[in-house]
N, C-alpha and C. Protein backbone atom coordinates (compact mmCIF):
# COMPACT_ATOMS: atom_id res chain seq x y z
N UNK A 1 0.82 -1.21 0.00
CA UNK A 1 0.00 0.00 0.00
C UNK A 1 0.86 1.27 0.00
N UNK A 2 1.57 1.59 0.72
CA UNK A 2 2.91 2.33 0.41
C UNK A 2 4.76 2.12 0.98
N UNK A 3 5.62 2.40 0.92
CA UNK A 3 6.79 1.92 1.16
C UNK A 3 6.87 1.26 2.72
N UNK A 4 8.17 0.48 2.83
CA UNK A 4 8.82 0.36 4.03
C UNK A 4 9.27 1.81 4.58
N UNK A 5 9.77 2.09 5.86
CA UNK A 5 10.07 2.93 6.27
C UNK A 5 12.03 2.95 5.18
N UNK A 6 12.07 1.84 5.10
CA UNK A 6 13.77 2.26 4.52
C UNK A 6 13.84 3.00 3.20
N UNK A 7 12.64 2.15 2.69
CA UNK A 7 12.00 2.40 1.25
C UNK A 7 11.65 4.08 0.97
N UNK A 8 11.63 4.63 2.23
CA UNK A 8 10.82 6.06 2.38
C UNK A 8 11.98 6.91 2.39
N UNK A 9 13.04 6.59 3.84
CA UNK A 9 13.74 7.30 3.35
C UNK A 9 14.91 7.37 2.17
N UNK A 10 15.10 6.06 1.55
CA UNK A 10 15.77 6.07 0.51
C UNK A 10 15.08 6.81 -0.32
N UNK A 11 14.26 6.92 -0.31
CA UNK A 11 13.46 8.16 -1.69
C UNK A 11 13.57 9.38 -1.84
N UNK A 12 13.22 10.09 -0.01
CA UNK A 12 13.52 11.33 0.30
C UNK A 12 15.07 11.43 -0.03
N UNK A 13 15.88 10.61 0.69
CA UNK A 13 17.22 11.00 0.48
C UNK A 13 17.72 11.49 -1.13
N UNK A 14 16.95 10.54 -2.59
CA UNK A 14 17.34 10.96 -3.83
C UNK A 14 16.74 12.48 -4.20
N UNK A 15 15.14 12.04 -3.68
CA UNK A 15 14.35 13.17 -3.69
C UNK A 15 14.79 14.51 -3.96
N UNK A 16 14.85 14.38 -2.02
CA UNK A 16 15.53 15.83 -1.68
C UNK A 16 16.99 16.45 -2.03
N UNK A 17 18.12 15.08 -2.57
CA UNK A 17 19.37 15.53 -3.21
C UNK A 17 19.22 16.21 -4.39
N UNK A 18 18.03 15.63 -5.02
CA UNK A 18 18.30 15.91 -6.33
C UNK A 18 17.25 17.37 -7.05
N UNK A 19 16.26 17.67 -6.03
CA UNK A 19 16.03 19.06 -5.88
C UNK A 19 17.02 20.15 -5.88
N UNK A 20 17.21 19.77 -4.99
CA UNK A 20 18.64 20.87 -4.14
C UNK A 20 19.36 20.66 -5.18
N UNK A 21 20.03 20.13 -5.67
CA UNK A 21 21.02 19.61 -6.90
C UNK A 21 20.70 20.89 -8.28
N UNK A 22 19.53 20.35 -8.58
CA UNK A 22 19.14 21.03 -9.92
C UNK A 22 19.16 22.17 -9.23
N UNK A 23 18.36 22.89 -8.15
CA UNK A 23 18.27 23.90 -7.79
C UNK A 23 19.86 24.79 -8.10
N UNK A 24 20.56 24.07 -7.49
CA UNK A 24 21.81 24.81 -7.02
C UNK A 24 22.66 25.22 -8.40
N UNK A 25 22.25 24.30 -9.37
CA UNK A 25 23.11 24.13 -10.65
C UNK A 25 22.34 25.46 -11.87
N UNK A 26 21.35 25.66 -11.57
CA UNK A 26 19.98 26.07 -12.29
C UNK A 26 19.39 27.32 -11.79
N UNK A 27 19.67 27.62 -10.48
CA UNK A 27 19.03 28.66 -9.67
C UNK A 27 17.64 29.06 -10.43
N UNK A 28 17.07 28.02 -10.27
CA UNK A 28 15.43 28.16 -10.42
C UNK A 28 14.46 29.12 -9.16
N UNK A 29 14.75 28.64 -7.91
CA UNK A 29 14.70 29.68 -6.65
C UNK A 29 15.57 30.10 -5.96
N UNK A 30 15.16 30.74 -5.00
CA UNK A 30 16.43 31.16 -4.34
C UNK A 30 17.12 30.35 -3.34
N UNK A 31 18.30 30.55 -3.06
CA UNK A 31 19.13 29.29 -2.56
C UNK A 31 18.68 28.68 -1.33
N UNK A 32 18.41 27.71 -0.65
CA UNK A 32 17.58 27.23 0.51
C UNK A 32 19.02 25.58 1.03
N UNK A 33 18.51 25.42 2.25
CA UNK A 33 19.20 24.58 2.83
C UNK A 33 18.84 23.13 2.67
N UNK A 34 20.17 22.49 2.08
CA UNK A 34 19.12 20.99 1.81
C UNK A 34 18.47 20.11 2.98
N UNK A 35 17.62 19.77 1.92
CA UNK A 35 16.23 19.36 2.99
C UNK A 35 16.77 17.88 3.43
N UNK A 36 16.35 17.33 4.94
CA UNK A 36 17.08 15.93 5.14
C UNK A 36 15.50 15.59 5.56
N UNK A 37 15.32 13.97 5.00
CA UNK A 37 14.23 13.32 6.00
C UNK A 37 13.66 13.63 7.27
N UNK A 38 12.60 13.92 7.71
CA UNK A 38 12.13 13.95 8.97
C UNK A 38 11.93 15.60 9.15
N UNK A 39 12.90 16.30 8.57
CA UNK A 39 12.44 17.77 8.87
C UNK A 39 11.55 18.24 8.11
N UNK A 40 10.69 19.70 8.74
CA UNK A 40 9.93 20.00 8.14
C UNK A 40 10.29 20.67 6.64
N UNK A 41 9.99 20.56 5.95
CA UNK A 41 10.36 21.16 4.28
C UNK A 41 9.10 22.33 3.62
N UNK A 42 9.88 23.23 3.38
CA UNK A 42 8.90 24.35 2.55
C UNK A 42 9.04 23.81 0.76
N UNK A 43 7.68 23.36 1.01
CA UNK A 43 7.25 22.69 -0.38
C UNK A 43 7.39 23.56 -1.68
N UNK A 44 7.16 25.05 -1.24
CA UNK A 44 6.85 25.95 -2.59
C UNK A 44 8.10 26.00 -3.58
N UNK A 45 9.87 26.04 -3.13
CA UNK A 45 10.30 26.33 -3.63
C UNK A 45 10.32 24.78 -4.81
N UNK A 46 10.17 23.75 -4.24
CA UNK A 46 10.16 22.28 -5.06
C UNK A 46 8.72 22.72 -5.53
N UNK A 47 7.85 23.26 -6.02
CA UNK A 47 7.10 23.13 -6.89
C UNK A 47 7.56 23.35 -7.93
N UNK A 48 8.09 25.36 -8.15
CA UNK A 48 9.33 25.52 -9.01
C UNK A 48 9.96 24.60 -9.56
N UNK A 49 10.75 24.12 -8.60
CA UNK A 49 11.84 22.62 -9.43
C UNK A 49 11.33 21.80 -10.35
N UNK A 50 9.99 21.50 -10.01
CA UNK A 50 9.69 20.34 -10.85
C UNK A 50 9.28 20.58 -11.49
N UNK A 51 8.28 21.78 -11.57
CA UNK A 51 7.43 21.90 -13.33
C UNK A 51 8.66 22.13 -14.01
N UNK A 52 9.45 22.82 -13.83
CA UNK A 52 11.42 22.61 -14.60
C UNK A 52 11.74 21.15 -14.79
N UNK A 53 12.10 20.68 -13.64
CA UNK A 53 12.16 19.74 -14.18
C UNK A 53 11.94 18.31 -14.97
N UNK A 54 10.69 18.35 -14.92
CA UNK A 54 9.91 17.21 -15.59
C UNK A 54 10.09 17.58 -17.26
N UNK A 55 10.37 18.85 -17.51
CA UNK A 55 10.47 19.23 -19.09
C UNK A 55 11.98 19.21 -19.52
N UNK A 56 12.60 19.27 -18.52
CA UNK A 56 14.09 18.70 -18.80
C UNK A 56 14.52 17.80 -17.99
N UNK A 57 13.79 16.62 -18.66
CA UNK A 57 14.63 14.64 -17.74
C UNK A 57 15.92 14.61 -18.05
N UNK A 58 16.55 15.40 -18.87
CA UNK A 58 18.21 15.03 -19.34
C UNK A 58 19.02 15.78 -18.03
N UNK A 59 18.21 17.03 -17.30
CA UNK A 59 19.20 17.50 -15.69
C UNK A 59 19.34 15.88 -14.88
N UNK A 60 18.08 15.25 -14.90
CA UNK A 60 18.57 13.96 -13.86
C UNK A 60 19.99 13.13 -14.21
N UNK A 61 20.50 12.97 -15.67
CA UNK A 61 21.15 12.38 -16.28
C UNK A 61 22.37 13.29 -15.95
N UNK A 62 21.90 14.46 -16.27
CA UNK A 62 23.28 15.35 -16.03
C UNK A 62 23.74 15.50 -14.19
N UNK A 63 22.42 15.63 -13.77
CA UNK A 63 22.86 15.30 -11.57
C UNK A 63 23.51 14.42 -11.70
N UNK A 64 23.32 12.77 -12.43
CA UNK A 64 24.39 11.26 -12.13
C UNK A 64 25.80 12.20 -12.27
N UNK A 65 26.06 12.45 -13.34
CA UNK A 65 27.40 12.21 -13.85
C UNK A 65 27.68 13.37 -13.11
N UNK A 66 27.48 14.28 -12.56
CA UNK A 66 28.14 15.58 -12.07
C UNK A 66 28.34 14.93 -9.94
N UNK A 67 27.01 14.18 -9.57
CA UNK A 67 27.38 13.48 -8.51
C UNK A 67 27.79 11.89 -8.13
N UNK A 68 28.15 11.29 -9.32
CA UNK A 68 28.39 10.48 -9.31
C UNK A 68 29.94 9.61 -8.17
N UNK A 69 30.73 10.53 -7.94
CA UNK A 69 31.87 10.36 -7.55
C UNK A 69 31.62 11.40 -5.96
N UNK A 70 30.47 11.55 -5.17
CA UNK A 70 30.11 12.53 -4.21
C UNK A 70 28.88 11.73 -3.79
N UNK A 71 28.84 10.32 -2.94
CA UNK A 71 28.36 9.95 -2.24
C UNK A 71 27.00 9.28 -3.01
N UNK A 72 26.78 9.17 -4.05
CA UNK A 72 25.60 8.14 -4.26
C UNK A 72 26.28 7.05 -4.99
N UNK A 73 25.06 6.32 -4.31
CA UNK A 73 25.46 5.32 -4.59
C UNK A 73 25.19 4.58 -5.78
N UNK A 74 25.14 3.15 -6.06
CA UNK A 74 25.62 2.47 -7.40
C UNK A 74 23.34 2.59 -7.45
N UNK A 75 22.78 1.99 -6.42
CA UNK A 75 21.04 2.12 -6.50
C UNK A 75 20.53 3.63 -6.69
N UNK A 76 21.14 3.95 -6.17
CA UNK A 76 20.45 5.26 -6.00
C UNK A 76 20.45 5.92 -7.72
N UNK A 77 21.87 5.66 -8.41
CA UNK A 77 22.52 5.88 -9.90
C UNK A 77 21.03 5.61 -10.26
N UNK A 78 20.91 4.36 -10.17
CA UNK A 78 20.07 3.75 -11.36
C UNK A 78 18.54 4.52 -10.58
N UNK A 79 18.38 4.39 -9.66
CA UNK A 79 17.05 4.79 -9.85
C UNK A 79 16.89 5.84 -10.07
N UNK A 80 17.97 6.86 -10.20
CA UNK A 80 18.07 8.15 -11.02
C UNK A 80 17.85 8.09 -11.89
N UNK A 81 18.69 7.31 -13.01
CA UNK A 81 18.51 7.27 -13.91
C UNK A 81 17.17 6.42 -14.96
N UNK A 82 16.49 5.99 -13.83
CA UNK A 82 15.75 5.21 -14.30
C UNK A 82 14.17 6.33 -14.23
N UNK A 83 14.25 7.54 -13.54
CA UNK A 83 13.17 8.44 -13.52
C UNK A 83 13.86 8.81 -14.79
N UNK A 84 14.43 9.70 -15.36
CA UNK A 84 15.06 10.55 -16.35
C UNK A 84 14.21 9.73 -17.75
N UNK A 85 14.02 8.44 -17.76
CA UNK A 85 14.01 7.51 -19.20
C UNK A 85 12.28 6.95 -18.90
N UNK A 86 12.22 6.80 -17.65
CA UNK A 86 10.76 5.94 -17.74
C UNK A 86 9.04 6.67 -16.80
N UNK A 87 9.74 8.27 -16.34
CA UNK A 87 8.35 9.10 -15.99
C UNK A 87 7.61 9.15 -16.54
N UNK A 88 6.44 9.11 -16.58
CA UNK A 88 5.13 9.72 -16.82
C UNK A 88 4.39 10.49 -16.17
N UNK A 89 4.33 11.51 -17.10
CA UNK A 89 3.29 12.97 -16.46
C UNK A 89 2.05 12.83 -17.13
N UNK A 90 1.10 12.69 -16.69
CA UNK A 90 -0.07 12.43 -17.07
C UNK A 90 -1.66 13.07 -16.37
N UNK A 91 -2.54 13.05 -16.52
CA UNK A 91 -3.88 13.57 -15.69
C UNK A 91 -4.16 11.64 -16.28
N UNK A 92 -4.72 11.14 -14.49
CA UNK A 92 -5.04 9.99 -14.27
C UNK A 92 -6.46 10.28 -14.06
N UNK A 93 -6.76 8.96 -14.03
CA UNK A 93 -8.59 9.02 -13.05
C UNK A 93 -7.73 7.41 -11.91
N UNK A 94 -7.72 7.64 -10.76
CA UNK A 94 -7.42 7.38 -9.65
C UNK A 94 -8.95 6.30 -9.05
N UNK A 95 -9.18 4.88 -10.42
CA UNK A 95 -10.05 4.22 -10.08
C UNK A 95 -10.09 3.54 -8.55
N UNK A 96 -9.26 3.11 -7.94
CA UNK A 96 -9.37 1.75 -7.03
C UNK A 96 -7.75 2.34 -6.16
N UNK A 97 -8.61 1.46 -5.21
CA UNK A 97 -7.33 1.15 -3.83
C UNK A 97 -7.34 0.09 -3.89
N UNK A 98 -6.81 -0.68 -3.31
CA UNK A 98 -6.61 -2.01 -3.20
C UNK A 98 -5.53 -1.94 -1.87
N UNK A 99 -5.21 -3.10 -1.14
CA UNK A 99 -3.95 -3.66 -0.15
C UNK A 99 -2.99 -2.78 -0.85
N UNK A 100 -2.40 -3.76 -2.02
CA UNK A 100 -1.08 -3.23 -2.53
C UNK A 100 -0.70 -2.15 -3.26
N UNK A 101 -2.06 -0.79 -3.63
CA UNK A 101 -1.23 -0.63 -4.65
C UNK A 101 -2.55 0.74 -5.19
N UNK A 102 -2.68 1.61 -5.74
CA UNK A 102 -3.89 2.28 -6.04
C UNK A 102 -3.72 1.99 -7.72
N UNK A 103 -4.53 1.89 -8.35
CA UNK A 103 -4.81 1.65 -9.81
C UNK A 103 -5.39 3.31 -10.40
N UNK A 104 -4.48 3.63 -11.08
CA UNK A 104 -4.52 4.90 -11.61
C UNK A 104 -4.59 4.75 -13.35
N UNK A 105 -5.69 4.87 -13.70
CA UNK A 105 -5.78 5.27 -14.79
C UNK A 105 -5.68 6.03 -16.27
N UNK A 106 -4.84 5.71 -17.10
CA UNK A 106 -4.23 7.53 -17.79
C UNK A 106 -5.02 7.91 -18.62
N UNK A 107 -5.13 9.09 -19.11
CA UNK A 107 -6.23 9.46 -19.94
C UNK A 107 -5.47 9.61 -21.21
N UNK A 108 -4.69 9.30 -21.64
CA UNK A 108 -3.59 9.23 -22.98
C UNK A 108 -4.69 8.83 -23.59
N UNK A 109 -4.34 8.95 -25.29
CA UNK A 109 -5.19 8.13 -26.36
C UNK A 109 -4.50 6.55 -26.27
N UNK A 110 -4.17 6.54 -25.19
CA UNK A 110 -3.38 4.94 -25.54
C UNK A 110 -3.70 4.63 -23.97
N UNK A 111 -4.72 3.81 -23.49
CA UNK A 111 -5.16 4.63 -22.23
C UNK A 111 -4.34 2.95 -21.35
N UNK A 112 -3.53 2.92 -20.17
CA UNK A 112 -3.61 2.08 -19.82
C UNK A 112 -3.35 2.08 -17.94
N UNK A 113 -4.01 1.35 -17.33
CA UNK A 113 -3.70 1.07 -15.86
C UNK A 113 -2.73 0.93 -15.26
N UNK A 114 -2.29 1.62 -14.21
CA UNK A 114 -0.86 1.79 -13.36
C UNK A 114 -1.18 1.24 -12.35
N UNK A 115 -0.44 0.46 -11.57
CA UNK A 115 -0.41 0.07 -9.75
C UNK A 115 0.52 0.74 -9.19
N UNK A 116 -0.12 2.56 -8.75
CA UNK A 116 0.98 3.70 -8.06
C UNK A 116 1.28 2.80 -5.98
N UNK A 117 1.98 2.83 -5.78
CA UNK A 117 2.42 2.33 -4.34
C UNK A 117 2.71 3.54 -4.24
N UNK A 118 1.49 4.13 -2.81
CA UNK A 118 1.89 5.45 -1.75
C UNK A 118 3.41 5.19 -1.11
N UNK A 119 3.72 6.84 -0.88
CA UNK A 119 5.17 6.53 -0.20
C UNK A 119 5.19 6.55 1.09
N UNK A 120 4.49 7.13 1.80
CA UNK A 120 4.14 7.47 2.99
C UNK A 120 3.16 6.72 3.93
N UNK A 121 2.48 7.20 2.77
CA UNK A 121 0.39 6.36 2.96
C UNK A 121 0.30 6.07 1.50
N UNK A 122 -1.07 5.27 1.89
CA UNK A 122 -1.92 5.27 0.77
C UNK A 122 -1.96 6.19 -0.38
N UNK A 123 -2.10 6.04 -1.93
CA UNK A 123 -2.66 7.20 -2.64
C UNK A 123 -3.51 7.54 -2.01
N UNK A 124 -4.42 7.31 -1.88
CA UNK A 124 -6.52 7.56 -1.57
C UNK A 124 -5.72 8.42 -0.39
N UNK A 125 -4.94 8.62 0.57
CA UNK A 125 -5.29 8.89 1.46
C UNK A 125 -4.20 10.44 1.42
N UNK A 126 -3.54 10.14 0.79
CA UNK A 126 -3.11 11.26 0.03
C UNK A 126 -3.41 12.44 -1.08
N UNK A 127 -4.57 11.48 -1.82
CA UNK A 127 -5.47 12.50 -2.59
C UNK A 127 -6.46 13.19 -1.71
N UNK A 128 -6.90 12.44 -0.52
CA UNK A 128 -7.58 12.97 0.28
C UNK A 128 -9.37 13.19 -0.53
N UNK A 129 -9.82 12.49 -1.51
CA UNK A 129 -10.80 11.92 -2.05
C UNK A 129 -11.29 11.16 -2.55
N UNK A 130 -12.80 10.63 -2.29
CA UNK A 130 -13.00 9.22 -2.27
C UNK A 130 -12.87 8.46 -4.11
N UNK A 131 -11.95 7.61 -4.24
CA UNK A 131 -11.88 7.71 -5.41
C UNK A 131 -13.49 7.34 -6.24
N UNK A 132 -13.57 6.99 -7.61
CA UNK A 132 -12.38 7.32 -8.50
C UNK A 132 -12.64 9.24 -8.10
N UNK A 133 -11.54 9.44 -8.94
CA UNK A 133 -11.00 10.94 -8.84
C UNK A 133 -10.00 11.68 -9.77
N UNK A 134 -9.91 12.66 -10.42
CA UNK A 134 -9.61 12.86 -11.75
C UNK A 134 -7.98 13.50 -10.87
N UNK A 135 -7.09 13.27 -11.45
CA UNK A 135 -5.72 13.57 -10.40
C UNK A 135 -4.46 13.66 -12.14
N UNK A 136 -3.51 14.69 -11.51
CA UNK A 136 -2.21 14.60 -12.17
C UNK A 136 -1.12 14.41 -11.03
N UNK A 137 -0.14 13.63 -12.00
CA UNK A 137 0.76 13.73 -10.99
C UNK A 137 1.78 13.04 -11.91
N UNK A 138 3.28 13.04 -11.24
CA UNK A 138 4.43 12.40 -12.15
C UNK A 138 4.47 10.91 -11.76
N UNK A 139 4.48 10.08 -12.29
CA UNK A 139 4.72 8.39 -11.78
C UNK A 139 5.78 8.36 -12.34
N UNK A 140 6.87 7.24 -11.52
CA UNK A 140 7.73 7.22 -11.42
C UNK A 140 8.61 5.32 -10.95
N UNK A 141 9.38 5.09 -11.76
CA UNK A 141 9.96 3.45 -11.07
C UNK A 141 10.96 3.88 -10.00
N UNK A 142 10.13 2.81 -8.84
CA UNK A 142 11.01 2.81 -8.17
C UNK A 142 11.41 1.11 -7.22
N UNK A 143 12.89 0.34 -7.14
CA UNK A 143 12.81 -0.44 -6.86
C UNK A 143 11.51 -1.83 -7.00
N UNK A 144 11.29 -1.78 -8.45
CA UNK A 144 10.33 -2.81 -8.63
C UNK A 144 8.81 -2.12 -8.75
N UNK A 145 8.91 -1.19 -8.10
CA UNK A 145 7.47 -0.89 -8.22
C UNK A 145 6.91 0.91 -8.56
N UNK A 146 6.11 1.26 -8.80
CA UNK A 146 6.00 2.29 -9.11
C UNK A 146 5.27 3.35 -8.47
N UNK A 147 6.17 4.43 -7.85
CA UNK A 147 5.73 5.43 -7.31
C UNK A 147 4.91 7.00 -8.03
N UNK A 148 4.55 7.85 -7.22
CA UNK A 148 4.99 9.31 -7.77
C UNK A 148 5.86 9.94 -6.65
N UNK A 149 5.75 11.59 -7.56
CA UNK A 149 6.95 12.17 -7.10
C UNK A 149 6.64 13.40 -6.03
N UNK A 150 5.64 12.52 -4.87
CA UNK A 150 5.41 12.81 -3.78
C UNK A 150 4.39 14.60 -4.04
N UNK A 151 3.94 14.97 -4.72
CA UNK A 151 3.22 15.62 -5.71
C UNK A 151 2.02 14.87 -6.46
N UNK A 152 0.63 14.92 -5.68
CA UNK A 152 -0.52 14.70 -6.47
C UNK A 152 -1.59 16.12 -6.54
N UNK A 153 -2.22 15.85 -7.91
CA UNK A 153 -2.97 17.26 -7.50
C UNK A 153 -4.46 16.73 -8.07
N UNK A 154 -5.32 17.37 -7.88
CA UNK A 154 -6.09 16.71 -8.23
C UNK A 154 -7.76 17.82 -8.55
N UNK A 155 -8.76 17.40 -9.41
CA UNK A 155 -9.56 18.31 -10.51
C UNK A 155 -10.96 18.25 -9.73
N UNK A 156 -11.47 19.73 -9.32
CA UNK A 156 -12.87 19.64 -8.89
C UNK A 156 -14.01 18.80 -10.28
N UNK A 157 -13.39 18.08 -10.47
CA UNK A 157 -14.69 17.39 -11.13
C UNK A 157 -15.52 16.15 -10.64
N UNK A 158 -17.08 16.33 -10.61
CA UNK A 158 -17.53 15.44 -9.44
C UNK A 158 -17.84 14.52 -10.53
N UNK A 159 -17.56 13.04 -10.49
CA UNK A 159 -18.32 11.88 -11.08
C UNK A 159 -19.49 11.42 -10.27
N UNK A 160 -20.41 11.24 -11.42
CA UNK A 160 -21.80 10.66 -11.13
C UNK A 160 -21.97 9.32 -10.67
N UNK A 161 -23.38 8.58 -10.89
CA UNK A 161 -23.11 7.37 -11.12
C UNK A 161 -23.26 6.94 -12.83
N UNK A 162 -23.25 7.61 -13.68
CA UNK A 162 -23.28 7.10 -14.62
C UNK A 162 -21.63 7.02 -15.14
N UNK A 163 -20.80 8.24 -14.70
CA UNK A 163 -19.76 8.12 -15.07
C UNK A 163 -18.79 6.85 -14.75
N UNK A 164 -19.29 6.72 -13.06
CA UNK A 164 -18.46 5.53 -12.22
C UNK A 164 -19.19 4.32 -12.69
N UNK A 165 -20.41 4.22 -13.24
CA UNK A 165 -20.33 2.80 -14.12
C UNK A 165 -19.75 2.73 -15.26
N UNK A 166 -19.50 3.76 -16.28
CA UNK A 166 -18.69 3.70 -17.39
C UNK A 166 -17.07 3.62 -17.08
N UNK A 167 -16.19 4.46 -15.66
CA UNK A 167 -15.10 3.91 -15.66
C UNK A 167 -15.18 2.42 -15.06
N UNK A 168 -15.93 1.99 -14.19
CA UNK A 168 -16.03 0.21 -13.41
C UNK A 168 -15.77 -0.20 -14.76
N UNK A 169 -16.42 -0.61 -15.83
CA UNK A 169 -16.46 -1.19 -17.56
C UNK A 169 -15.45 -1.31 -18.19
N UNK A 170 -15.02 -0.11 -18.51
CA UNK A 170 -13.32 0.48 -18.92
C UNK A 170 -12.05 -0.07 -18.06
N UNK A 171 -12.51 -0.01 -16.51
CA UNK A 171 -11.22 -0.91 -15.72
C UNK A 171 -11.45 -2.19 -15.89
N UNK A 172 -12.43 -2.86 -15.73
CA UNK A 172 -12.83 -4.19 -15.77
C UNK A 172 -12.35 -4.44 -17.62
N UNK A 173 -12.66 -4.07 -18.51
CA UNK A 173 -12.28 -4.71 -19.69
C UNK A 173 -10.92 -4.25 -19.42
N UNK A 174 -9.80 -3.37 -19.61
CA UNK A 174 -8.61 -3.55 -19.71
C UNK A 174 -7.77 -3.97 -18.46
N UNK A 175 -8.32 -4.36 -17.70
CA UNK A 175 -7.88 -5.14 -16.89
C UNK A 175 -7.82 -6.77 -17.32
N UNK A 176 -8.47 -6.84 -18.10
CA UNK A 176 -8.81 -8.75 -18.96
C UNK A 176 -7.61 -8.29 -19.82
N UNK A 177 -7.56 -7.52 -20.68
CA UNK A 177 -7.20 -6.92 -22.07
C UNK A 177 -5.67 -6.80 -21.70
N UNK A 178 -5.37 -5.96 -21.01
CA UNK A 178 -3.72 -5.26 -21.04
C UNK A 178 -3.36 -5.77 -19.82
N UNK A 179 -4.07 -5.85 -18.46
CA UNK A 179 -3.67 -5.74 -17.77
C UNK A 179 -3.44 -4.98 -16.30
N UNK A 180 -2.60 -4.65 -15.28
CA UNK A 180 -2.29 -3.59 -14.50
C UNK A 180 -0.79 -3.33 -14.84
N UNK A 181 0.05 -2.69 -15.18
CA UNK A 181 1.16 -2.20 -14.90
C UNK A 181 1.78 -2.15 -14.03
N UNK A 182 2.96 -2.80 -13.58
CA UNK A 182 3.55 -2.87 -12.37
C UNK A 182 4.86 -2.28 -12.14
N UNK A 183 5.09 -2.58 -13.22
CA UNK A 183 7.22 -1.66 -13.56
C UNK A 183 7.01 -0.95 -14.46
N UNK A 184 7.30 0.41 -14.81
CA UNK A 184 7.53 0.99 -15.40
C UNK A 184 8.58 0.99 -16.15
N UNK A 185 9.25 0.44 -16.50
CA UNK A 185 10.18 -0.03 -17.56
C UNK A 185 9.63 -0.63 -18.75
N UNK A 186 8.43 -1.26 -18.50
CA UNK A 186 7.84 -2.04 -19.59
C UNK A 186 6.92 -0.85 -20.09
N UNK A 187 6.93 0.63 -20.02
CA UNK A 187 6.61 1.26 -21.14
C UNK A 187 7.43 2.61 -21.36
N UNK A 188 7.26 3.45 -22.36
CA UNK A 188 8.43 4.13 -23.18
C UNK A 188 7.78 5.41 -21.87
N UNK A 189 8.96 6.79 -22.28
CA UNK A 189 8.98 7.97 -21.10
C UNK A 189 7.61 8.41 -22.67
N UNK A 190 6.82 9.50 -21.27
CA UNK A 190 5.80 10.10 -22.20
C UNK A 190 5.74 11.36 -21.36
N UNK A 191 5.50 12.44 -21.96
CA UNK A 191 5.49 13.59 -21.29
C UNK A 191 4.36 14.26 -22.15
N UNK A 192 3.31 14.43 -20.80
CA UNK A 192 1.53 15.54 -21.30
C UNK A 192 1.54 16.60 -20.68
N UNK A 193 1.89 17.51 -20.81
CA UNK A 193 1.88 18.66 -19.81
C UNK A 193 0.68 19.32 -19.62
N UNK A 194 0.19 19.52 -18.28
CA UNK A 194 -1.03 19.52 -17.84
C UNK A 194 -1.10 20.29 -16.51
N UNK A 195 -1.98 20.93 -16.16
CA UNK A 195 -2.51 22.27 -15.08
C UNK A 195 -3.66 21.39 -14.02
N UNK A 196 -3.23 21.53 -13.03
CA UNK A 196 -4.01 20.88 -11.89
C UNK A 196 -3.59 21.79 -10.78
N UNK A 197 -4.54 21.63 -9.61
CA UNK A 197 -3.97 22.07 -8.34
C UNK A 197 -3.70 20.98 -7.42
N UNK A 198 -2.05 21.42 -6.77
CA UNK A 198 -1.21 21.04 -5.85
C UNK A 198 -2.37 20.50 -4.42
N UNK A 199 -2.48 19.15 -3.75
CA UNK A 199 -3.18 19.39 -2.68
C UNK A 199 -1.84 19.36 -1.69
């Protein structure tokens, strides 16, 4: 349902390096103290960062090789490098929770089902609405399974019941059909750039 506690802070730790990183290289905001696990963090200046950086995945490629020889490690490399090649930015519809995993839906013309694992908590409990629920956010591989990038936002649009029987239909057939998605490696980087609000 969402990470181990090691699982958590190994994330923050790339997370928050690699904010601060671009930040520092890029001066997107103004200069701030890097953020460590457990402390409190002012979110606004990482909003900045990321709408930057999600339109340039080649800075993650360029953070490896510039910190490569400065304390990360050989996992941490790859799962760097493994956001840079296999993100998706997308506006989901956020069908189902489940134990393991929330099933997020993309609205691409190529439409297919994700199993996002909360990092903290739950998605659902992080979108903070009862799904389904119309949401953007960056997904992301991480260690086997697929996260986001601690950033969901999500669309005052209310579904009916006619709508929530037409998505139940749509999950239920491509769920026979394609499937759920579990690694993100098994599909290509896609980038939709899209306007939502931050919750």
């Amino acid at each position: 349902m969402y990470l181990s506690q090691q699982e958590i802070e190994l994330f923050y730790k790339i997370w928050y390096g690699l904010m601060y990183g671009i930040n520092k290289k890029y001066k997107i905001t103004p200069p701030f103290k890097k953020p460590k696990y457990g402390e409190r963090v002012n979110e606004e200046p990482f909003v900045a960062i990321r709408e930057q950086l999600w339109e340039n995945p080649q800075w993650i490629t360029d953070f490896v090789k510039d910190n490569s020889d400065k304390g990360l490690s050989q996992e941490e490399q790859d799962i760097l490098l493994s956001w840079s090649k296999y993100f998706i930015h997308d506006k989901f519809i956020a069908v189902k929770q489940s134990k393991k995993y929330a099933v997020l839906m993309s609205t691409s013309d190529d439409p297919k089902l994700y199993a996002v694992v909360g990092i903290s908590q739950p998605v659902e409990s992080a979108v903070r609405h009862t799904f389904p629920v119309l949401v953007e956010t960056i997904v992301l591989p991480f260690k086997n399974k697929i996260i986001y990038d601690s950033f969901i936002g999500t669309f005052g649009i209310h579904m009916g019941p006619g709508m929530r029987k037409y998505l139940k239909g749509n999950y239920n057939s491509m769920k026979k059909t394609t499937g759920i998605i579990e690694m993100l490696q098994q599909t290509p980087l896609t980038y939709i750039p899209c306007a939502a609000k931050n919750n």
